[in-house]
Protein backbone atom coordinates (compact mmCIF):
# COMPACT_ATOMS: atom_id res chain seq x y z
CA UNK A 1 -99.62 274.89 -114.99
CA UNK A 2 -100.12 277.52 -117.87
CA UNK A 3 -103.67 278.79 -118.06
CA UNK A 4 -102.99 281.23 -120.25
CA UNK A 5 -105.20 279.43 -122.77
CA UNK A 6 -103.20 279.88 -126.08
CA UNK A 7 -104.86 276.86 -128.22
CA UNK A 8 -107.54 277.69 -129.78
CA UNK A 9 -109.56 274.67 -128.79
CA UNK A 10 -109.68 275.72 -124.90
CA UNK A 11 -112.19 277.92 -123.06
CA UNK A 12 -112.17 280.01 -119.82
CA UNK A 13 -115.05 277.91 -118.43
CA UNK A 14 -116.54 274.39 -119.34
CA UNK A 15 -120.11 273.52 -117.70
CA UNK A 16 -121.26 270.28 -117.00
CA UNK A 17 -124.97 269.90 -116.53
CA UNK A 18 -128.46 269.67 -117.45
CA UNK A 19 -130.19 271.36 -120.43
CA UNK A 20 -133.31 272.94 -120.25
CA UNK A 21 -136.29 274.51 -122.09
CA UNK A 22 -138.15 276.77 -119.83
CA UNK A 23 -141.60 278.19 -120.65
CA UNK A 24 -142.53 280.78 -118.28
CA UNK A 25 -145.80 282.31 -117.26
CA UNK A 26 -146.72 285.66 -115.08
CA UNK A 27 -149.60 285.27 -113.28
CA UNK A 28 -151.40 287.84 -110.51
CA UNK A 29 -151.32 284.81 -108.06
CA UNK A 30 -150.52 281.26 -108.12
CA UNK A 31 -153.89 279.53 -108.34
CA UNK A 32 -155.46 277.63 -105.79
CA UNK A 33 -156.26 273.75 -106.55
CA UNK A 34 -159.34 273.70 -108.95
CA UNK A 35 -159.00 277.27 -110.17
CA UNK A 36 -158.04 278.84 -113.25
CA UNK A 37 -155.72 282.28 -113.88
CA UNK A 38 -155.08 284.69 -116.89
CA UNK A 39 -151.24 284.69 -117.88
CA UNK A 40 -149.88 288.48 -117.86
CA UNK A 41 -147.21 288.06 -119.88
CA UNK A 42 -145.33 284.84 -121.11
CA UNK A 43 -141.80 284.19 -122.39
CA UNK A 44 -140.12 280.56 -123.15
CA UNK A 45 -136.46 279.98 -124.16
CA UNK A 46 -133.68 277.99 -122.81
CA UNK A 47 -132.85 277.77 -118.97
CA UNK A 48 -131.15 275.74 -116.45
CA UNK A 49 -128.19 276.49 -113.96
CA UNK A 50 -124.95 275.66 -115.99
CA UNK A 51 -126.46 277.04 -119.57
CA UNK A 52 -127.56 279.93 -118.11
CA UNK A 53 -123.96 281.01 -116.05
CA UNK A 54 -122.38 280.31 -119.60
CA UNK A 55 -124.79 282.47 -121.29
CA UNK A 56 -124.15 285.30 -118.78
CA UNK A 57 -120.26 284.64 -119.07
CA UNK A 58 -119.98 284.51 -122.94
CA UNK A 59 -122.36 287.86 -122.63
CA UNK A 60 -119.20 289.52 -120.67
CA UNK A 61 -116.65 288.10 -123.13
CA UNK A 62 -115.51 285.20 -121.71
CA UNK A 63 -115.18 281.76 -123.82
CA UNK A 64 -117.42 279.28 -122.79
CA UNK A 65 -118.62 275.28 -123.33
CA UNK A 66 -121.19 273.70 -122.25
CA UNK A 67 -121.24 269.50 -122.29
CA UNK A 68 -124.70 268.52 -121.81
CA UNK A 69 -127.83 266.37 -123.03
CA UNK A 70 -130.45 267.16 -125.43
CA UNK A 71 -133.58 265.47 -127.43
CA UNK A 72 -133.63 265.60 -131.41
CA UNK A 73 -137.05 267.40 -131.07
CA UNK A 74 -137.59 271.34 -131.42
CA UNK A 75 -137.00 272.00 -127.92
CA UNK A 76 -133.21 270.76 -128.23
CA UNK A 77 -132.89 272.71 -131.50
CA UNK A 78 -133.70 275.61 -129.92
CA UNK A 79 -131.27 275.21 -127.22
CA UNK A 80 -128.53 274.28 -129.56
CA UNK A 81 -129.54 277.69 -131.37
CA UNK A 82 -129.41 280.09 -128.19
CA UNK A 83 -126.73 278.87 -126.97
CA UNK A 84 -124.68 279.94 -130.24
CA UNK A 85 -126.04 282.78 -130.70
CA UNK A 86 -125.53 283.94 -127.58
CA UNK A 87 -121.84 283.11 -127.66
CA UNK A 88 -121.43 279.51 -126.01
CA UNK A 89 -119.51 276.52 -127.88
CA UNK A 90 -121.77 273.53 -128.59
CA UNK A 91 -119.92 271.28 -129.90
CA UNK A 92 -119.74 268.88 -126.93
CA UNK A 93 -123.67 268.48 -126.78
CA UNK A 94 -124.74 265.42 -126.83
CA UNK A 95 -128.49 264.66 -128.78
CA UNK A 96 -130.40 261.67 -127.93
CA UNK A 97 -132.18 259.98 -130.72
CA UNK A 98 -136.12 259.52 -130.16
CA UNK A 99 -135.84 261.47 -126.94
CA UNK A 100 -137.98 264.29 -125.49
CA UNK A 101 -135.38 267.64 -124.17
CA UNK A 102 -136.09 267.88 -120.45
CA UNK A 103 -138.66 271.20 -120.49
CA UNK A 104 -139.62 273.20 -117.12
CA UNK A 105 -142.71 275.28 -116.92
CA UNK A 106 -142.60 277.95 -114.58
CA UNK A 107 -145.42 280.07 -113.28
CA UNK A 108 -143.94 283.35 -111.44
CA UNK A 109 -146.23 286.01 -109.20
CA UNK A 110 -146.22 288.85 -110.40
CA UNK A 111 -146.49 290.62 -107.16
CA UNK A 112 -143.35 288.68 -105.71
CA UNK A 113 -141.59 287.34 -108.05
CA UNK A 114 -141.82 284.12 -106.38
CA UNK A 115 -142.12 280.57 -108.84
CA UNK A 116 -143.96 277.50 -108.67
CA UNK A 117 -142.15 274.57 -111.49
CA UNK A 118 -143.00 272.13 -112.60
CA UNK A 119 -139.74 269.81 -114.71
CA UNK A 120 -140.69 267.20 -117.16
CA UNK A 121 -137.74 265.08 -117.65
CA UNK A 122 -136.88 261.87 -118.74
CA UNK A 123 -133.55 262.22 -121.04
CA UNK A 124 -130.55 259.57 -120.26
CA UNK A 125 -128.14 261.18 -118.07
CA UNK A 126 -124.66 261.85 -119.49
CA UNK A 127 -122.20 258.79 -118.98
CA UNK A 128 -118.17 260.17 -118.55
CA UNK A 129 -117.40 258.63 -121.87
CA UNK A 130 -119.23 261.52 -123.30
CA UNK A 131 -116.96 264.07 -121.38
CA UNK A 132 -114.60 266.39 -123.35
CA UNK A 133 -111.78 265.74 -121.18
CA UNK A 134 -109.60 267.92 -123.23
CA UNK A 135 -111.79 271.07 -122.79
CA UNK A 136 -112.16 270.47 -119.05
CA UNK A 137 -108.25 270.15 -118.60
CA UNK A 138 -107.38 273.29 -120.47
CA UNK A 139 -109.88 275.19 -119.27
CA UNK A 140 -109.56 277.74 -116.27
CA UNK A 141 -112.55 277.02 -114.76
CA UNK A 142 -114.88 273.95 -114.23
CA UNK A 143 -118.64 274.61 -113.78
CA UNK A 144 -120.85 271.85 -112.29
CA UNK A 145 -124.78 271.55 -111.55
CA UNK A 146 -124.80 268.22 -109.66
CA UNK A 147 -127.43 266.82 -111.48
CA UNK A 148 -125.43 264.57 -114.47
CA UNK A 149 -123.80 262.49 -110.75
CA UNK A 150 -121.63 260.01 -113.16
CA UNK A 151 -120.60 262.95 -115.56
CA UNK A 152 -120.14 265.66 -112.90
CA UNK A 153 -117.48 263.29 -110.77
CA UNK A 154 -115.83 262.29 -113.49
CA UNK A 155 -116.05 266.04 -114.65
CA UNK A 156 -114.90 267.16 -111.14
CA UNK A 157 -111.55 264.52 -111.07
CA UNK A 158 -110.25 265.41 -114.77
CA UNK A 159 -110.18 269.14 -113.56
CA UNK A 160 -108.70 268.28 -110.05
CA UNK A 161 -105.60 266.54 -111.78
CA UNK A 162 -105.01 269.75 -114.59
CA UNK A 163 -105.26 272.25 -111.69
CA UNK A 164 -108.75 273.50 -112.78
CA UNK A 165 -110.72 275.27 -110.21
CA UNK A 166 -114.27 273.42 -109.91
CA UNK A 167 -117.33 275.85 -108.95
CA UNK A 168 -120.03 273.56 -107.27
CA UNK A 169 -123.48 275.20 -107.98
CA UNK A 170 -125.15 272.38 -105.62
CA UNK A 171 -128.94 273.36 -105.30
CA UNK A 172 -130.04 270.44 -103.72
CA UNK A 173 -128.50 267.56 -101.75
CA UNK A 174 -128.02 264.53 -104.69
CA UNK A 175 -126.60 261.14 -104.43
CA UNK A 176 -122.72 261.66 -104.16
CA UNK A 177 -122.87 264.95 -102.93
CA UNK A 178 -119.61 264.55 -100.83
CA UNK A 179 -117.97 263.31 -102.93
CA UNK A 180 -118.86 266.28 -105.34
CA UNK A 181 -118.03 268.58 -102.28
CA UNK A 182 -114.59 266.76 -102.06
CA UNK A 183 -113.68 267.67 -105.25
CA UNK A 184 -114.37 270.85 -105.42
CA UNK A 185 -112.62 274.19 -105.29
CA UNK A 186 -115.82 276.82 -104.24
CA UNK A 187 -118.80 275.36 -103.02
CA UNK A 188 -121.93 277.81 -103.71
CA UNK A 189 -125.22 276.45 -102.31
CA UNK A 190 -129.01 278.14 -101.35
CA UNK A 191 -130.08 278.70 -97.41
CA UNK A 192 -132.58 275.64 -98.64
CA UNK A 193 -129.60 273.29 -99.45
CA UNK A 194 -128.07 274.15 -95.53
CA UNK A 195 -131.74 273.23 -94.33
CA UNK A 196 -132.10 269.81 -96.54
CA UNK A 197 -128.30 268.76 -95.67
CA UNK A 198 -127.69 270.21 -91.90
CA UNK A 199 -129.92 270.01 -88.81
CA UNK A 200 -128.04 273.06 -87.77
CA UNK A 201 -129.49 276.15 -89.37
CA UNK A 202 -126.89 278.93 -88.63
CA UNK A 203 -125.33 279.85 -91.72
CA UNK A 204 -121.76 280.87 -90.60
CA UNK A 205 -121.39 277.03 -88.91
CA UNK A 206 -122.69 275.79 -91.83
CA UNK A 207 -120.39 277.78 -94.01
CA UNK A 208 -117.54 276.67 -91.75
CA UNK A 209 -118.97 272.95 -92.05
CA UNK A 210 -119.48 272.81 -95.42
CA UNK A 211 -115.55 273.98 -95.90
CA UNK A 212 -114.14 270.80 -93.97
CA UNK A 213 -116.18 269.00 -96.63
CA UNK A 214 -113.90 269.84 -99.33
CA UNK A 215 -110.67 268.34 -99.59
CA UNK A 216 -107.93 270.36 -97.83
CA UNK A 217 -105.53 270.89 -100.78
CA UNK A 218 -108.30 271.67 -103.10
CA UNK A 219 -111.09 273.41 -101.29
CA UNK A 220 -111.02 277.56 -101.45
CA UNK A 221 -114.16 279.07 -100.32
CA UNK A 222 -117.81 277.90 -99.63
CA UNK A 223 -120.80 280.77 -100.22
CA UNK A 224 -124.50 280.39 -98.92
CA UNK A 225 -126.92 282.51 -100.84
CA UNK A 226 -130.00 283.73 -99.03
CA UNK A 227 -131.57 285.50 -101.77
CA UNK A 228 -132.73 289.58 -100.57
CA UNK A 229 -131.15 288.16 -97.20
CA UNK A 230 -127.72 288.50 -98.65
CA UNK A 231 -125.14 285.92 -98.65
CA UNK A 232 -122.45 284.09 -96.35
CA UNK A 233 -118.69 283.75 -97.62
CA UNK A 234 -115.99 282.10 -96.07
CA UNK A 235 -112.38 281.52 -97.95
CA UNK A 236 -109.82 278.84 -96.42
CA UNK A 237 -108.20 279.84 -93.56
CA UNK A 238 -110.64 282.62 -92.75
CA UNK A 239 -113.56 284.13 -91.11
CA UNK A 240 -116.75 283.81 -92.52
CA UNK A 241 -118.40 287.44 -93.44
CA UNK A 242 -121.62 288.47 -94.22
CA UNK A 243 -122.51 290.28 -97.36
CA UNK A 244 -126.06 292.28 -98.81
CA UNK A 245 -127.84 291.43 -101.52
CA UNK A 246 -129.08 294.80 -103.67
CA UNK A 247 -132.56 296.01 -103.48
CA UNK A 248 -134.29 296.14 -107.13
CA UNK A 249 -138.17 295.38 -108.08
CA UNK A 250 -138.13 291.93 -108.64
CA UNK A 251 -140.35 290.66 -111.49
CA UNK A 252 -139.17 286.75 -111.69
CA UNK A 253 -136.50 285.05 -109.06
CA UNK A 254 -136.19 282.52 -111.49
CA UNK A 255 -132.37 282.04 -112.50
CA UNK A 256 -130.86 284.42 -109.54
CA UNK A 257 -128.75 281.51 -108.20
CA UNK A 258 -127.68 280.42 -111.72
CA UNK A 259 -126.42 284.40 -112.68
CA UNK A 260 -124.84 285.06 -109.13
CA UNK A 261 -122.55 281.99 -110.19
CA UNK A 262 -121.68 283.56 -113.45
CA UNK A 263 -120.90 286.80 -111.40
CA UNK A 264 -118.76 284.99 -108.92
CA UNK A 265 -116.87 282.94 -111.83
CA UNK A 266 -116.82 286.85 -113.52
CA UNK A 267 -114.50 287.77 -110.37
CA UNK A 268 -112.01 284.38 -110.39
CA UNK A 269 -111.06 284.90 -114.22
CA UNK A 270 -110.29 288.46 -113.44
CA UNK A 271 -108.55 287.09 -109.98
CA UNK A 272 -110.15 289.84 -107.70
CA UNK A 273 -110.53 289.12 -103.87
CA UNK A 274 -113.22 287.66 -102.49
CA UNK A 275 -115.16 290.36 -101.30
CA UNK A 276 -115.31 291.75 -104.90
CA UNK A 277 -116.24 288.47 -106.19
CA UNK A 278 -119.44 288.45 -104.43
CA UNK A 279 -120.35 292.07 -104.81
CA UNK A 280 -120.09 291.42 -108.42
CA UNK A 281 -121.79 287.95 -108.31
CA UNK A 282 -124.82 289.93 -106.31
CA UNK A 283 -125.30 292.71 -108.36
CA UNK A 284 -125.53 290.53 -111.14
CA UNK A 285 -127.98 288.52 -109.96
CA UNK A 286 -130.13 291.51 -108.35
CA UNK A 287 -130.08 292.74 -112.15
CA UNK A 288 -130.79 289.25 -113.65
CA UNK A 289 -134.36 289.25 -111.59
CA UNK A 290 -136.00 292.69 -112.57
CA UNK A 291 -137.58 290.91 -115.99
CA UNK A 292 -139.46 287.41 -117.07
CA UNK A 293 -137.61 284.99 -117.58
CA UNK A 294 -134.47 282.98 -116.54
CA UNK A 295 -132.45 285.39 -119.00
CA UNK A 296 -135.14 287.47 -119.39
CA UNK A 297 -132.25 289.78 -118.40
CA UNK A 298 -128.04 289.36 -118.62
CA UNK A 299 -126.77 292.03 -117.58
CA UNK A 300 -124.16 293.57 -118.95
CA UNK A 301 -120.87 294.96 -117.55
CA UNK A 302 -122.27 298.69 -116.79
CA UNK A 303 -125.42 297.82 -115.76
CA UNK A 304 -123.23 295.51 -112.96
CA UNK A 305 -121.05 298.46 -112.37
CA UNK A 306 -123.58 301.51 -112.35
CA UNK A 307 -125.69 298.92 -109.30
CA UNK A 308 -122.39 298.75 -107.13
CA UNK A 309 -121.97 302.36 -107.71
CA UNK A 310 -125.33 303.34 -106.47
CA UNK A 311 -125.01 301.17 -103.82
CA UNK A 312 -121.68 302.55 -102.60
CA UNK A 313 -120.34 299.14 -103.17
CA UNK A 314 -117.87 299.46 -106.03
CA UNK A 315 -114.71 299.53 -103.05
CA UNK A 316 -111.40 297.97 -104.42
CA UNK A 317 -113.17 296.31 -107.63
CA UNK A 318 -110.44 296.54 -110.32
CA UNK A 319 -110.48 296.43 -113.55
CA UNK A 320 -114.51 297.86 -113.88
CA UNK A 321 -114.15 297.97 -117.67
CA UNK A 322 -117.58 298.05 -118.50
């Protein structure tokens, strides 16, 4: 099939998944039950996994969509407002009359960067009838959260009959989760998703175990992210290898995950190897934690490059048009 994306109605990557409005705090130290703290420093705009991988994407050029839920209240306006602004289609959001946006608050230590949240949510779930399934079969790339279960499978079958790869960004073991796995073409999931889902803690069998989960004519590569500890990859039909994260000062680990798929998505459109996938997707996410914030910082495409450099890890990267 032609992905060569010559209408303009198509994008390089659709998302699928949950909208939300993040309001984050930086605190010395998580209080202790019954005690109060001083906030440092505060910032609030729109968050969650799928949003925040288009936002990063549309940042490097890439055309984006996001198909997702949101309240008629300011919190959804807002959303709807970033999202343009920052370069990704909203036409395929979906408001809810007389409903509250799903809103996160996030308190982050400032001497870690570690976060304690706390999600208020209580919007309807997307239904597949409210799927673009034109957008999602012309587009190159399928980007899925897990948390819309309905939408996402639906999602995940309309891109695996147009020859769309599907990027699982499964954070936590939901209901359906292999059958999301199935359908999938890279499967990128957190050490704490191996611990919830396996009783077997080893990375590189889970890696390997997690690849027979996909389906064997549409499954590519599975990647376990271990923040500062670096990540596991393993592609089809091959060995899985270890790779380093990149040491920065961390200010707020919120949204790591969510820019490290963006990276990785970064490396597919430009079809690099997989090796230069995840270099890319982890310097991108090393950058995307050194301010407050979810996208307190989106790095752009010389920051990525000047990080590998430093690091001695540019290697056979092409095309580092920053």
């Amino acid at each position: 099939m032609d992905k060569s994306l010559t209408l303009s109605n198509t994008f390089d990557v659709v998302g699928v998944g949950r909208a939300v409005y993040d309001h984050s705090l930086l605190v010395d130290k998580h209080p202790e039950s019954n005690q109060k703290t001083v906030a440092l420093d505060r910032w609030h705009g729109s968050g969650s996994p799928v949003p925040n991988a288009l936002c990063q994407l549309a940042g490097w050029g890439w055309r984006t969509s996001l198909i997702a839920g949101i309240g008629d209240d300011q919190e959804g306006a807002r959303i709807a407002e970033e999202l343009t602004r920052t370069g990704v289609n909203t036409e395929s959001l979906k408001t809810r009359s007389s409903s509250r946006t799903p809103t996160a608050s996030i308190w982050v230590e400032q001497k870690t960067g570690h976060r304690t949240i706390v999600l208020d949510r209580d919007l309807a779930p997307l239904s597949p009838n409210e799927l673009s399934s034109s957008a999602i079969s012309n587009a190159r790339c399928l980007l899925l959260d897990g948390w819309e279960t309905e939408a996402a499978l639906s999602a995940a079958k309309i891109a695996h009959d147009n020859e769309v790869e599907v990027v699982l960004d499964a954070g936590h073991v939901r209901p359906k989760i292999d059958e999301l796995l199935a359908l999938s073409s890279w499967i990128i999931v957190p050490v704490s998703f191996v611990r919830d889902y396996f009783e077997n803690l080893d990375l590189f069998v889970a890696a390997r175990e997690l690849l027979a989960k996909g389906d064997a004519d549409t499954i590519k590569g599975v990647i376990i992210t271990n923040g500062a500890g670096g990540c596991v990859a393993i592609k089809k039909d091959g060995e899985a290898q270890w790779h380093p994260s990149y040491p920065v000062k961390a200010v707020d680990t919120t949204g790591a995950g969510d820019i490290f798929h963006a990276g990785f998505i970064h490396g597919l459109l430009r079809e690099w190897d997989l090796e230069s996938c995840v270099r890319w997707a982890a310097a991108s996410a090393a950058l995307s934690i050194t301010a407050l914030g979810s996208r307190g910082n989106l790095p752009a495409k010389e920051d990525v490059v000047n990080l590998l450099r430093e690091n001695g890890a540019v290697g056979d990267i092409k095309e580092l048009d920053a």
